[in-house]
N, C-alpha and C. Protein backbone atom coordinates (compact mmCIF):
# COMPACT_ATOMS: atom_id res chain seq x y z
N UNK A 1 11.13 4.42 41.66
CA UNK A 1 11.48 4.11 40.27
C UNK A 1 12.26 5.28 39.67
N UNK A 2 13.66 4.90 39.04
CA UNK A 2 14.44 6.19 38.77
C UNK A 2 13.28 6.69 37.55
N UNK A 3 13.81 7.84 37.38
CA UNK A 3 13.07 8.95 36.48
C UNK A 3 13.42 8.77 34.43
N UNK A 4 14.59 8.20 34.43
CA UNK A 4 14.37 7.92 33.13
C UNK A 4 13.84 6.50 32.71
N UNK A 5 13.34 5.78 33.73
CA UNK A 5 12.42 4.26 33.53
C UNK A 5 11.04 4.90 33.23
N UNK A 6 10.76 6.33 34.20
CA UNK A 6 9.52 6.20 33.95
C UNK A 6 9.07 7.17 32.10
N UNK A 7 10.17 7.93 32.04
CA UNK A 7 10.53 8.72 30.48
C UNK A 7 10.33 7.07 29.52
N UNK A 8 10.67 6.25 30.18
CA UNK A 8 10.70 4.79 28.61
C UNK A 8 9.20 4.66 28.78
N UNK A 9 9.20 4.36 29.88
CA UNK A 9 7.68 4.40 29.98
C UNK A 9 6.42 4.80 29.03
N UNK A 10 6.18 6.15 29.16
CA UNK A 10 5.68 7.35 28.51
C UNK A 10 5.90 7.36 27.42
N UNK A 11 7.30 6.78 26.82
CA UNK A 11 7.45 6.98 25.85
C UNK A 11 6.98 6.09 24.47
N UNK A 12 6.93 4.99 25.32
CA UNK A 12 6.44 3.55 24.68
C UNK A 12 4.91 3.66 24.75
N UNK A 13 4.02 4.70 25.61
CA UNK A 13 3.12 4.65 25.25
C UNK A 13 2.32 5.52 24.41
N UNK A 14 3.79 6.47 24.08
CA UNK A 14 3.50 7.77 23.04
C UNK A 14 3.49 6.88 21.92
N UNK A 15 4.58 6.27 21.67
CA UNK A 15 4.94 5.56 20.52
C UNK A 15 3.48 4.63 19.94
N UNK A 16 3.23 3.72 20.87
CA UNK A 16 1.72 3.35 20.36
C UNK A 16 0.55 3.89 20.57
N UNK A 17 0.26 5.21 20.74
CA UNK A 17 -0.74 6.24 20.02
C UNK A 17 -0.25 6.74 19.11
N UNK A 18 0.76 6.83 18.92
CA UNK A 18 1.85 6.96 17.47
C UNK A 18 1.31 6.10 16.19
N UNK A 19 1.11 5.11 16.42
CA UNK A 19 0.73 4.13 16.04
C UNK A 19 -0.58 3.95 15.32
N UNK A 20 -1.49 4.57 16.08
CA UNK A 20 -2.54 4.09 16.00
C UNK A 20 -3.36 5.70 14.81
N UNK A 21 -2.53 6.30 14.94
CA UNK A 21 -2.64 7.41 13.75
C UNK A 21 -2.05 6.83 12.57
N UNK A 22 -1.67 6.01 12.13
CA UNK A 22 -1.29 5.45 10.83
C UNK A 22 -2.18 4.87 10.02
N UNK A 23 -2.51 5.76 8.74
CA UNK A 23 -2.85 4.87 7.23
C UNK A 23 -2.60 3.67 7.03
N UNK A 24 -0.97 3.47 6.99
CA UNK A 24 -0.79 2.20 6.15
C UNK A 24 -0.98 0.97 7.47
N UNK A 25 -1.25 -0.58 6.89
CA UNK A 25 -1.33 -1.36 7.62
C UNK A 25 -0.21 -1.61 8.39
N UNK A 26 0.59 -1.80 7.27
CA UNK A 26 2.23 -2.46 7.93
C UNK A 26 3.13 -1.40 8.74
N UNK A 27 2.75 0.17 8.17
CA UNK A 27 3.26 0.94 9.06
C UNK A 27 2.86 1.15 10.69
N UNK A 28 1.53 0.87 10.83
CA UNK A 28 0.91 0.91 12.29
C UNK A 28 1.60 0.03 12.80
N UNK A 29 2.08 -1.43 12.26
CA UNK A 29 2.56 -2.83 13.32
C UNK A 29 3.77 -2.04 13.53
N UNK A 30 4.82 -2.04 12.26
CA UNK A 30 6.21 -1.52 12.65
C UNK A 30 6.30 -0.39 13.63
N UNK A 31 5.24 0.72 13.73
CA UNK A 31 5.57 1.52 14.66
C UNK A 31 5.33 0.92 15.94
N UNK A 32 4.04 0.32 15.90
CA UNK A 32 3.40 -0.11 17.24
C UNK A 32 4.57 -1.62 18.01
N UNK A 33 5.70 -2.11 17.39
CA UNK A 33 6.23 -3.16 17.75
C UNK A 33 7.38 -2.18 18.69
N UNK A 34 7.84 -0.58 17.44
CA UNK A 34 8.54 -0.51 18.70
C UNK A 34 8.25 0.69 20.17
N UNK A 35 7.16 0.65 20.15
CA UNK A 35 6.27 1.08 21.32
C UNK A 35 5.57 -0.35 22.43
N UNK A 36 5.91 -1.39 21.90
CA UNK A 36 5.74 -2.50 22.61
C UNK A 36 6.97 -3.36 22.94
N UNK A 37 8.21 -3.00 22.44
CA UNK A 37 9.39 -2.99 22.73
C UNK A 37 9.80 -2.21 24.13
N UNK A 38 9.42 -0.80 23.98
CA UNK A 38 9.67 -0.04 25.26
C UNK A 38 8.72 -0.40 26.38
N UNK A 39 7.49 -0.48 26.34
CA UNK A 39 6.16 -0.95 27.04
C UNK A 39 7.00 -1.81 28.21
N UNK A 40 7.42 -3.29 27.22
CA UNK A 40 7.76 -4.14 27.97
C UNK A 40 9.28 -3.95 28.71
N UNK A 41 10.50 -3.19 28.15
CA UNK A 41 11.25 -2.65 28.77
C UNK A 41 11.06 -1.99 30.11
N UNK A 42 9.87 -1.17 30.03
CA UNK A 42 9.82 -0.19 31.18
C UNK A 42 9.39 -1.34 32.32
N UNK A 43 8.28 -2.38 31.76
CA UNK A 43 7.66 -3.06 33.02
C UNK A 43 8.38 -4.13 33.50
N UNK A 44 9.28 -4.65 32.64
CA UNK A 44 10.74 -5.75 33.17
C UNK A 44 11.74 -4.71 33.89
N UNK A 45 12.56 -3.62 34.04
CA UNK A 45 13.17 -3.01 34.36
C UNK A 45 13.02 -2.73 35.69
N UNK A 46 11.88 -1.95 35.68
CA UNK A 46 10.15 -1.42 36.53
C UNK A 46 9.77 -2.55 37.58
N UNK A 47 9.84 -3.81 37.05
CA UNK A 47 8.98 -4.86 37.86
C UNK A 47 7.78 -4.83 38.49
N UNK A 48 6.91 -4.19 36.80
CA UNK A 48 5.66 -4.04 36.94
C UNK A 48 5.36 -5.22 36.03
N UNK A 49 4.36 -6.12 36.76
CA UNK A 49 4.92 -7.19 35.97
C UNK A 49 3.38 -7.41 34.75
N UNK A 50 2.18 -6.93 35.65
CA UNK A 50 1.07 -6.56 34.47
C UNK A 50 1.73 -5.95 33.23
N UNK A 51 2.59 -4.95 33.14
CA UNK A 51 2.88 -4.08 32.31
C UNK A 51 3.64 -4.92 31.26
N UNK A 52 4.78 -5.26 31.87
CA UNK A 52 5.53 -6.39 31.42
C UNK A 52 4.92 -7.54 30.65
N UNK A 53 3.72 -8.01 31.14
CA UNK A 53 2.92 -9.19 30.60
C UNK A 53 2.22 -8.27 29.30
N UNK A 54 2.18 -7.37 28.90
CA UNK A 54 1.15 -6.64 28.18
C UNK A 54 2.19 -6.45 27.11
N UNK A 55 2.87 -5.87 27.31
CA UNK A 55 3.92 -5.46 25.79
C UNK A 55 4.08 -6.56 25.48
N UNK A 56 4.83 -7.68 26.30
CA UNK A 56 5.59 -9.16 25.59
C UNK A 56 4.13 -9.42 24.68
N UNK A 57 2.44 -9.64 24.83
CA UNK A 57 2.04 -10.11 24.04
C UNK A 57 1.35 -9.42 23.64
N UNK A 58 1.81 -7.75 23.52
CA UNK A 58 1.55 -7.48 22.10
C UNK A 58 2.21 -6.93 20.97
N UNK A 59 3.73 -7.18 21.61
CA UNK A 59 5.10 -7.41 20.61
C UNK A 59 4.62 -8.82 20.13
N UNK A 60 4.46 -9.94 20.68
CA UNK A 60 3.99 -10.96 19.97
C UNK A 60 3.45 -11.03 18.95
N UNK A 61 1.75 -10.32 19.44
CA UNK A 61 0.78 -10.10 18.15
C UNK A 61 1.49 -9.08 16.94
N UNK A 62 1.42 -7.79 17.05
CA UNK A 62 2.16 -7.63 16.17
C UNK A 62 3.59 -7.74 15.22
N UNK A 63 4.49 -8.68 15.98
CA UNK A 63 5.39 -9.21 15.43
C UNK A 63 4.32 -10.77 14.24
N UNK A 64 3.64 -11.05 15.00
CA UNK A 64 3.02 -12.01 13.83
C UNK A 64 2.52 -11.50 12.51
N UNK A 65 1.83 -10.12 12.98
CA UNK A 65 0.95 -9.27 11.79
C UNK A 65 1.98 -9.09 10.99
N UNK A 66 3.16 -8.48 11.52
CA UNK A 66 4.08 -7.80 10.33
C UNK A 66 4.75 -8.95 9.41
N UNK A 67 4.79 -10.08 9.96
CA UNK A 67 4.95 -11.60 9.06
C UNK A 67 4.09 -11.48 8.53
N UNK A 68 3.11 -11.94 8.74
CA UNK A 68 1.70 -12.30 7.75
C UNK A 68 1.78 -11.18 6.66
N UNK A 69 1.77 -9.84 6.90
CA UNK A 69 1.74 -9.28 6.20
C UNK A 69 2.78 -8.85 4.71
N UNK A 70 4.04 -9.30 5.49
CA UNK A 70 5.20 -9.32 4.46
C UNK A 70 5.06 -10.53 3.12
N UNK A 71 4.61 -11.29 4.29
CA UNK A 71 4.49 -12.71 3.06
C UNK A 71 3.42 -12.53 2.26
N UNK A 72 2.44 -11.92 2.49
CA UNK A 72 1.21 -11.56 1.49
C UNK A 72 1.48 -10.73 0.96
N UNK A 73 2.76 -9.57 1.04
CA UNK A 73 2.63 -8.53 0.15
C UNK A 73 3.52 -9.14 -1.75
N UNK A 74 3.86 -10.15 -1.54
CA UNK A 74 4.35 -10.79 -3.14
C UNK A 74 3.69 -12.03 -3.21
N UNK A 75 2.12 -12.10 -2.18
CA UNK A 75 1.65 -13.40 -2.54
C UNK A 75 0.46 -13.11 -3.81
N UNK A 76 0.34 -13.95 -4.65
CA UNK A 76 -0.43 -13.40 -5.58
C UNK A 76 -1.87 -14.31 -5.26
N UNK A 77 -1.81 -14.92 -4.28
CA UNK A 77 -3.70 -15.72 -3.53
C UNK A 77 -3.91 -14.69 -2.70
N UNK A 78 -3.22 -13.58 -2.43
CA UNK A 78 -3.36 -12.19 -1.27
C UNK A 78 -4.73 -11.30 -1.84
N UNK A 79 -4.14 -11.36 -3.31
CA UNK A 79 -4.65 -10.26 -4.18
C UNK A 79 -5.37 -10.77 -5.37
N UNK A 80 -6.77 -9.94 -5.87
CA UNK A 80 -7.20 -10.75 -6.90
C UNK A 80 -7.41 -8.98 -7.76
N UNK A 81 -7.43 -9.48 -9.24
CA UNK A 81 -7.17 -8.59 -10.48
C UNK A 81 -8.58 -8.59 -11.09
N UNK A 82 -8.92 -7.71 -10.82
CA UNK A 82 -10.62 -7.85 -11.76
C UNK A 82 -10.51 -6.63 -12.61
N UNK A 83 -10.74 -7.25 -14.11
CA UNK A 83 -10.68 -6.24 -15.15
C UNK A 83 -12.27 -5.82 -14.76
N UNK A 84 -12.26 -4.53 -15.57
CA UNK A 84 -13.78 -4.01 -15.48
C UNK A 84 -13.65 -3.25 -16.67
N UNK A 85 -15.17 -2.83 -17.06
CA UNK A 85 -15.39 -1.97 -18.17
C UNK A 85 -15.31 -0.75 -17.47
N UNK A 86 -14.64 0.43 -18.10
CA UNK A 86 -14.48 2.23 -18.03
C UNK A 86 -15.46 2.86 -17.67
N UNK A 87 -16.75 2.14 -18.27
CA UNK A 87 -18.37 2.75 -17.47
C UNK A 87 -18.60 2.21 -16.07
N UNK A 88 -17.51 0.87 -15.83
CA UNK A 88 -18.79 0.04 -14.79
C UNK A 88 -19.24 1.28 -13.36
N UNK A 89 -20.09 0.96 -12.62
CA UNK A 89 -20.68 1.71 -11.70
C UNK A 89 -20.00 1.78 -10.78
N UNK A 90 -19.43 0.39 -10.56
CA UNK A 90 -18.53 0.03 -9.25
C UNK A 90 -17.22 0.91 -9.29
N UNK A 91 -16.70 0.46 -10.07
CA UNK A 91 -15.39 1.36 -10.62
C UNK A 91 -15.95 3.05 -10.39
N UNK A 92 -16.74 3.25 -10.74
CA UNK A 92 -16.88 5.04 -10.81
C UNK A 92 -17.28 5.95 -9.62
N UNK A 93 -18.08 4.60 -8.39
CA UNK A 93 -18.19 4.81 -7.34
C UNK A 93 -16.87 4.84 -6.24
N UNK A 94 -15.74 4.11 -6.59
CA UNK A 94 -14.92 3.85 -5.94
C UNK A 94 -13.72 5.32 -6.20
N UNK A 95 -13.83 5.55 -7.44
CA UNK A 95 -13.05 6.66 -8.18
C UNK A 95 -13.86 8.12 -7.56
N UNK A 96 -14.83 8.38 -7.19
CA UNK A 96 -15.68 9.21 -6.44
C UNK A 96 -15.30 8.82 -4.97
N UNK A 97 -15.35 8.31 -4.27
CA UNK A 97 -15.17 7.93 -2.69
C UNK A 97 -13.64 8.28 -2.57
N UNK A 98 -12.71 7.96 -3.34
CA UNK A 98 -11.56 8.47 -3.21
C UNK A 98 -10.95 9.71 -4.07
N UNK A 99 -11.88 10.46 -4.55
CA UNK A 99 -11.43 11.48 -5.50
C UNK A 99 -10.32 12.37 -4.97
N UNK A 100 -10.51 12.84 -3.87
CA UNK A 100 -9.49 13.46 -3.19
C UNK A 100 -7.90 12.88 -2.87
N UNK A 101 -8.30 12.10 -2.76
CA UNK A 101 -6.59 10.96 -2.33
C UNK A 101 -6.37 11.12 -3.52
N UNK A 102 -6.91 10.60 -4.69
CA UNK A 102 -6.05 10.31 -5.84
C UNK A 102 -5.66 11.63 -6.39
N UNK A 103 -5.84 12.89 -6.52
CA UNK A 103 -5.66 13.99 -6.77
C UNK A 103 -4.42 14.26 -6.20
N UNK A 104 -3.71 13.95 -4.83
CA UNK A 104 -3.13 14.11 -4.41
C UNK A 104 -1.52 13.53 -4.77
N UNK A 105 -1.65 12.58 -5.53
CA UNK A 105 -0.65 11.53 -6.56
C UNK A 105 -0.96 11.60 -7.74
N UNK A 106 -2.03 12.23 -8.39
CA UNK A 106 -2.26 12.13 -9.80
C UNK A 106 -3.34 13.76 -10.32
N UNK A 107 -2.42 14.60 -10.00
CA UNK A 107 -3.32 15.61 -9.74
C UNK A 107 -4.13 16.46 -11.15
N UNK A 108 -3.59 15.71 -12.36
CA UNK A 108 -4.31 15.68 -13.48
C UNK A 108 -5.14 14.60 -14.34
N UNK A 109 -5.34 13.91 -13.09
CA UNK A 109 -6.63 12.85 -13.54
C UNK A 109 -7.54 13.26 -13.70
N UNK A 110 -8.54 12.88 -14.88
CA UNK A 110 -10.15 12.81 -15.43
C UNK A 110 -10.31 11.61 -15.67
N UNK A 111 -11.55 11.02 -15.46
CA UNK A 111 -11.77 9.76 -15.91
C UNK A 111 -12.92 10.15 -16.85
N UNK A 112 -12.94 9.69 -17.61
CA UNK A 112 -13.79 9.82 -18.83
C UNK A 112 -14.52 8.01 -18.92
N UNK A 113 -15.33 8.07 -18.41
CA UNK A 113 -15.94 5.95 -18.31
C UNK A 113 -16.11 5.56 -19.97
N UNK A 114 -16.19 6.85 -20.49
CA UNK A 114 -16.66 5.86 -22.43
C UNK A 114 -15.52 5.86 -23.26
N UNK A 115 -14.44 6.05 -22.87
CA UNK A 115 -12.89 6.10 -23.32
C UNK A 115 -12.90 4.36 -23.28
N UNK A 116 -12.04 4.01 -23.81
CA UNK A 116 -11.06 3.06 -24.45
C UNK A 116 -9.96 2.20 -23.20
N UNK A 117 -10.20 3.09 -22.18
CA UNK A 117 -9.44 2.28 -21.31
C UNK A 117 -9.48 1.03 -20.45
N UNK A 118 -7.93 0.38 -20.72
CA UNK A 118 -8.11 -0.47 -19.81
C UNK A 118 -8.25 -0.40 -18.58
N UNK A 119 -9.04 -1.30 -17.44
CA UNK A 119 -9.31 -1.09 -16.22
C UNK A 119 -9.43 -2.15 -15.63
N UNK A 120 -8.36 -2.01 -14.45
CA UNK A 120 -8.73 -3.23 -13.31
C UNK A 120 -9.03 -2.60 -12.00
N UNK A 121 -9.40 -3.29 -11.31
CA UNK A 121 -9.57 -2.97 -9.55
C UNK A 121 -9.06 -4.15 -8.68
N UNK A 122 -8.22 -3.56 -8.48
CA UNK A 122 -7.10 -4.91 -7.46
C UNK A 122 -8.10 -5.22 -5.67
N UNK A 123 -8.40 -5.86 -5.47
CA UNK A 123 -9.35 -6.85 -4.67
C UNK A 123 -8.29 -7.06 -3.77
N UNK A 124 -8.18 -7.13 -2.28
CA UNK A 124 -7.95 -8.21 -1.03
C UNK A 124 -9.23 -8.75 -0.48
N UNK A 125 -10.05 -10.04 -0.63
CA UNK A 125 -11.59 -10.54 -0.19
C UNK A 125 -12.21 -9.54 -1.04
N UNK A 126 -13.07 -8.97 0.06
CA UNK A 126 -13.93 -7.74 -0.46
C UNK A 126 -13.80 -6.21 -0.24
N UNK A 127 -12.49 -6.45 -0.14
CA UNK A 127 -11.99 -5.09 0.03
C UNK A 127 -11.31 -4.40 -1.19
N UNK A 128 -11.59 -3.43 -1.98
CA UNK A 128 -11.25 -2.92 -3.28
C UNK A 128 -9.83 -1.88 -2.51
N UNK A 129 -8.67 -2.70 -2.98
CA UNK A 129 -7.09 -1.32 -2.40
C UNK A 129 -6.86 -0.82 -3.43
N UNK A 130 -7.05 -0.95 -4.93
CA UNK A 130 -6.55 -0.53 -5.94
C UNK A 130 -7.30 -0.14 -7.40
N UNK A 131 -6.82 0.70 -8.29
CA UNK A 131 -7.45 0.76 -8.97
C UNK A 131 -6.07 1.60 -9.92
N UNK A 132 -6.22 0.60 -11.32
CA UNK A 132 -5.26 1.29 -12.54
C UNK A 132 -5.69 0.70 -13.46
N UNK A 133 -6.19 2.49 -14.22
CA UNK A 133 -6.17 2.50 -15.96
C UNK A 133 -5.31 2.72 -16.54
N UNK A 134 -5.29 2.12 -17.65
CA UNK A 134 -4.38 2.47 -18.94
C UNK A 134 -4.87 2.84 -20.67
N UNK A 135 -3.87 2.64 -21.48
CA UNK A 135 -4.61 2.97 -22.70
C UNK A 135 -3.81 2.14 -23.52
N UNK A 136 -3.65 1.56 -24.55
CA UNK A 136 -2.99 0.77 -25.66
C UNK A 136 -2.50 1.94 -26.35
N UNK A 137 -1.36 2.36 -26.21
CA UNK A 137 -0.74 3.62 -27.15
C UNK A 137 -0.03 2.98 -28.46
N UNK A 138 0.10 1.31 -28.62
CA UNK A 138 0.64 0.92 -29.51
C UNK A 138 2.23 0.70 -29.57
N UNK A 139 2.59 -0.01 -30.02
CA UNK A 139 4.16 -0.28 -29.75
C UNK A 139 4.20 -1.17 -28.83
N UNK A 140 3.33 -2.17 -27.99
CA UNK A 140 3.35 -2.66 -26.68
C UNK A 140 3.91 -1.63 -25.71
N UNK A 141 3.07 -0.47 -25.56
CA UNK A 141 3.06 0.34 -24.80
C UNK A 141 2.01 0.87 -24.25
N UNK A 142 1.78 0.83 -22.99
CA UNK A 142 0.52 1.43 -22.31
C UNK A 142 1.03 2.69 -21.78
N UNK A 143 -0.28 3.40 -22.21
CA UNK A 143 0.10 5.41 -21.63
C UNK A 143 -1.02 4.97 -19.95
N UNK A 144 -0.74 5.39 -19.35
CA UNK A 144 -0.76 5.21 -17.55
C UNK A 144 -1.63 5.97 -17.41
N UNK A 145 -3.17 6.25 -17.37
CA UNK A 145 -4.02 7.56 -16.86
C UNK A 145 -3.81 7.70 -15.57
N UNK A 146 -4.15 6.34 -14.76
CA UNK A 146 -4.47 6.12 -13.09
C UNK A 146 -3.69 5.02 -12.58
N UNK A 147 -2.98 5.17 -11.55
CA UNK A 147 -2.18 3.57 -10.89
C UNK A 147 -2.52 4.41 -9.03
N UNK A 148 -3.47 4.12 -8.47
CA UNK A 148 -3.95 4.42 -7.24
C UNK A 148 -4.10 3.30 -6.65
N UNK A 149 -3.68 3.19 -4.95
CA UNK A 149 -3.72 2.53 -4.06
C UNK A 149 -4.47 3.32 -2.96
N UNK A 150 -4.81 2.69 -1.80
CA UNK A 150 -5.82 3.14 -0.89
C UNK A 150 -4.81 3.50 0.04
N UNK A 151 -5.25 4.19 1.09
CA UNK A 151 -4.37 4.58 1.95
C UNK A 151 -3.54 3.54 3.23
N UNK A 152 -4.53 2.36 2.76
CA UNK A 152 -4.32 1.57 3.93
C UNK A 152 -3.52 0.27 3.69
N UNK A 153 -3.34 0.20 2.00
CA UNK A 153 -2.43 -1.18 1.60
C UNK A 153 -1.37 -0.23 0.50
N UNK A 154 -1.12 0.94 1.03
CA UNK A 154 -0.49 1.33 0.12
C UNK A 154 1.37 1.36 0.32
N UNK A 155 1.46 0.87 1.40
CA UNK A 155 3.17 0.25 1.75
C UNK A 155 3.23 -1.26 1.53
N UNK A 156 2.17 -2.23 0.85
CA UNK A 156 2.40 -3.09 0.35
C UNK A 156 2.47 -3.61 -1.29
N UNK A 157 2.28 -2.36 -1.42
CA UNK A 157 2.19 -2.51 -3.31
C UNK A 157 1.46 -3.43 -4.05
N UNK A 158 0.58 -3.46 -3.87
CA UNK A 158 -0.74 -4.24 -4.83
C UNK A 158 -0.78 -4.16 -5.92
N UNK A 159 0.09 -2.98 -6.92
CA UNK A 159 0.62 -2.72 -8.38
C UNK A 159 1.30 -3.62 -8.69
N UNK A 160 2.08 -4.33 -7.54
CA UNK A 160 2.75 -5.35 -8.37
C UNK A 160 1.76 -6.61 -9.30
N UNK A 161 0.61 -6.75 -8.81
CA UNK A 161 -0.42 -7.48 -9.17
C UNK A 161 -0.63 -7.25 -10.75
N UNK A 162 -0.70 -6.17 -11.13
CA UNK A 162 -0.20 -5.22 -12.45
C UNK A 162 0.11 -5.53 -13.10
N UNK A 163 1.38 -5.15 -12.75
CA UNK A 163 2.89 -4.87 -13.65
C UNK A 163 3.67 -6.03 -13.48
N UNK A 164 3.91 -6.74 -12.48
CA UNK A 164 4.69 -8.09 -12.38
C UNK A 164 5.06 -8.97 -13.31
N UNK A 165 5.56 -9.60 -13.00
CA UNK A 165 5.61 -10.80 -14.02
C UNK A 165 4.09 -11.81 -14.44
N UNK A 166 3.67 -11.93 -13.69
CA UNK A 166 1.79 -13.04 -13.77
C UNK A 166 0.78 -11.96 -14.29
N UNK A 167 1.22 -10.51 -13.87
CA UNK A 167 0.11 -9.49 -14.13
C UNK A 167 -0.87 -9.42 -15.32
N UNK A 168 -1.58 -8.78 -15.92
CA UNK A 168 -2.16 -8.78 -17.09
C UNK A 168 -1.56 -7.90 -17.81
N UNK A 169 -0.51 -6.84 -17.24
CA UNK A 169 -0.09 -5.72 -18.22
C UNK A 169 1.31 -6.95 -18.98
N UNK A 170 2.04 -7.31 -18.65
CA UNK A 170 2.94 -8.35 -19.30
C UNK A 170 2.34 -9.00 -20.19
N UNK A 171 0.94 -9.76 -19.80
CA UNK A 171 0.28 -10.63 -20.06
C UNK A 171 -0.68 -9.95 -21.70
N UNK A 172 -0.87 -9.25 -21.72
CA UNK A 172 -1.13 -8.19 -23.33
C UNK A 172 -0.09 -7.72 -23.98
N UNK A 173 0.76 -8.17 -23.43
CA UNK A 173 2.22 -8.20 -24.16
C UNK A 173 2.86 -6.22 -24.37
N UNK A 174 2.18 -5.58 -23.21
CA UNK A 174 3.03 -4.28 -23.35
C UNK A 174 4.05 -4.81 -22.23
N UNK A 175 5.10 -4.12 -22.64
CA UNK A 175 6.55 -3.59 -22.25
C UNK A 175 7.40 -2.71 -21.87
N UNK A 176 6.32 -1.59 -22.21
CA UNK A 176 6.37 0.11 -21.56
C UNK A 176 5.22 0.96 -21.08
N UNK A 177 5.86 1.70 -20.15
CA UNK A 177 4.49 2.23 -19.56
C UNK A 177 4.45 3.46 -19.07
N UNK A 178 3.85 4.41 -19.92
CA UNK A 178 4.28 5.98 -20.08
C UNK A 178 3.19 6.35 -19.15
N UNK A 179 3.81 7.20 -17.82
CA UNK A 179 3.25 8.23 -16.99
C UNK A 179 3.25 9.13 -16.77
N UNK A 180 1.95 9.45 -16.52
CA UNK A 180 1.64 11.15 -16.35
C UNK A 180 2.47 12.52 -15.72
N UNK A 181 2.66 13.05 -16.42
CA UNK A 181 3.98 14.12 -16.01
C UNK A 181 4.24 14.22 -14.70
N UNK A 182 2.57 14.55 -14.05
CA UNK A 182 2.50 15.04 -12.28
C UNK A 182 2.12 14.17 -11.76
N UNK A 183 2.92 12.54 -11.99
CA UNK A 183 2.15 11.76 -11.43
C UNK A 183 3.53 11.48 -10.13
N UNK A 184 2.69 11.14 -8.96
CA UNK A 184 3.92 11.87 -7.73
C UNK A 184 4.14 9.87 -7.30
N UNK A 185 5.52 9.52 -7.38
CA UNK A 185 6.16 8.99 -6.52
C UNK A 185 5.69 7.04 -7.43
N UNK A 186 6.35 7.11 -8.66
CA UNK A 186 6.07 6.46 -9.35
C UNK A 186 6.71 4.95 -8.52
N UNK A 187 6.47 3.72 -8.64
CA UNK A 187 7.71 2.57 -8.44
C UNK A 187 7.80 2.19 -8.83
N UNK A 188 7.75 2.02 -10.15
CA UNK A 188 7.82 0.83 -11.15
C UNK A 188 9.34 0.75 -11.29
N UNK A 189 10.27 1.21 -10.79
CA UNK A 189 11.37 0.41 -11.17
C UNK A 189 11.83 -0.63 -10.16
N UNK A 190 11.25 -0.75 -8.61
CA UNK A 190 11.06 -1.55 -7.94
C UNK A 190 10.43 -2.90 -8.61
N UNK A 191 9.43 -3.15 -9.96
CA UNK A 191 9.60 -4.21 -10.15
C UNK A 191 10.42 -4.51 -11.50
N UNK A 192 11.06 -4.26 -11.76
CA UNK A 192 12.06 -4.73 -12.75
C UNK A 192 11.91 -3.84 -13.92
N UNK A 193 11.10 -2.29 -14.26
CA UNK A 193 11.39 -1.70 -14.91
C UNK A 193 12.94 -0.93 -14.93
N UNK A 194 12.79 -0.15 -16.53
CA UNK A 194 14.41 0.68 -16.24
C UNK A 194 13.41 1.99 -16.74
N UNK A 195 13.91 3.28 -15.88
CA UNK A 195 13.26 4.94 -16.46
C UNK A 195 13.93 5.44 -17.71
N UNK A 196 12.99 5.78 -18.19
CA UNK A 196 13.64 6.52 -19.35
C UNK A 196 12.52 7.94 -19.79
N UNK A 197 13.02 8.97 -19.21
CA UNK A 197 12.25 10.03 -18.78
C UNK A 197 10.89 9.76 -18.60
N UNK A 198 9.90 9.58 -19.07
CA UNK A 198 8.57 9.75 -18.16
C UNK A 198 7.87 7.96 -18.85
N UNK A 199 8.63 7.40 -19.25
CA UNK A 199 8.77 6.22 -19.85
C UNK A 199 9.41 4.86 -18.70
N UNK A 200 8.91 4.04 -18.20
CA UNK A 200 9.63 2.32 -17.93
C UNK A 200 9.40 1.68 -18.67
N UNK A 201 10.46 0.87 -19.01
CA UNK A 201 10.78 0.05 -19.79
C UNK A 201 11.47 -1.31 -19.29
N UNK A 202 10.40 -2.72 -19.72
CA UNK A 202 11.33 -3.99 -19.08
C UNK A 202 12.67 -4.04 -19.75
């Protein structure tokens, strides 16, 4: 077997341990499709034909995941919106289990539970990916304390659940939504906001 068949080789199987170190959901398939791209290259080339049989179906499988997953990321039966009260337990347990992540995107967060804020926790089944407070600053404007995603649905944007058009922040009739100075790697203009220094605006 020449020597750079067996380099695709190796390489396709670097690529999916590559893979398998990934946070996000959709990022593990996309990497892992093209480490099952080479897989099956090396073993059709190779005429190893186990090998060959192994990538084709699990370029398969994960070519299905990364569908499923695209179409659920703007499906709104994907995701469910549960307001909560600023004290609830659940909420304060979840804000504790991830204290560290969120520090890391919002590195002047306090949550204060007897404040005034609004609060949801964005749901997939029974899996909690999200969690964003706000405050009624008036003007149909919400000031932004927290907009956190989990590490693992966080390349599918579950904020859109939010901020969208069906969301509840539209739906209370704000229209702007002022964030926190150090708040790292905002997207709201991905859904139809416009920036206006630390301000979006529909």
């Amino acid at each position: 077997m020449a020597a750079w068949l067996e380099v695709v080789g190796w390489l396709g199987v670097a690529v999916l341990l590559l893979a398998l170190t990934q946070p996000q959901v959709l990022r593990l398939r996309l990497v892992a499709l093209g480490g099952c791209v080479l897989l099956a290259l090396y073993g059709g080339l190779g005429q190893v034909w186990p090998v060959l049989g192994l990538g084709v179906a699990l370029l398969a499988v994960n070519l299905w995941q990364v569908v499923r997953l695209k179409r659920a990321q703007h499906d709104a039966g994907a995701f469910e919106v549960l307001g909560v009260d600023g004290d609830d337990e659940y909420l304060r347990h979840v804000l504790r289990v991830h204290e560290g992540d969120i520090r890391q995107f919002n590195p002047g967060f306090v949550h204060d539970p007897f404040s005034d804020d609004i609060s949801y926790l964005v749901l997939k089944g029974d899996e909690t990916v999200g969690v964003v407070l706000m405050r009624d600053a008036g003007q149909r404007t919400a000031e932004l304390v927290l907009d956190y995603v989990t590490p693992r649905y966080r390349d599918l944007s579950p904020g859109e659940f939010i901020f969208g058009p069906e969301g509840p922040f539209r739906r209370r009739g704000f229209r702007r939504v002022v964030i926190p100075q150090d708040m790292v790697e905002p997207y709201y203009e991905r859904l139809g906001f416009r920036r206006d220094g630390d301000t979006f605006v529909l």
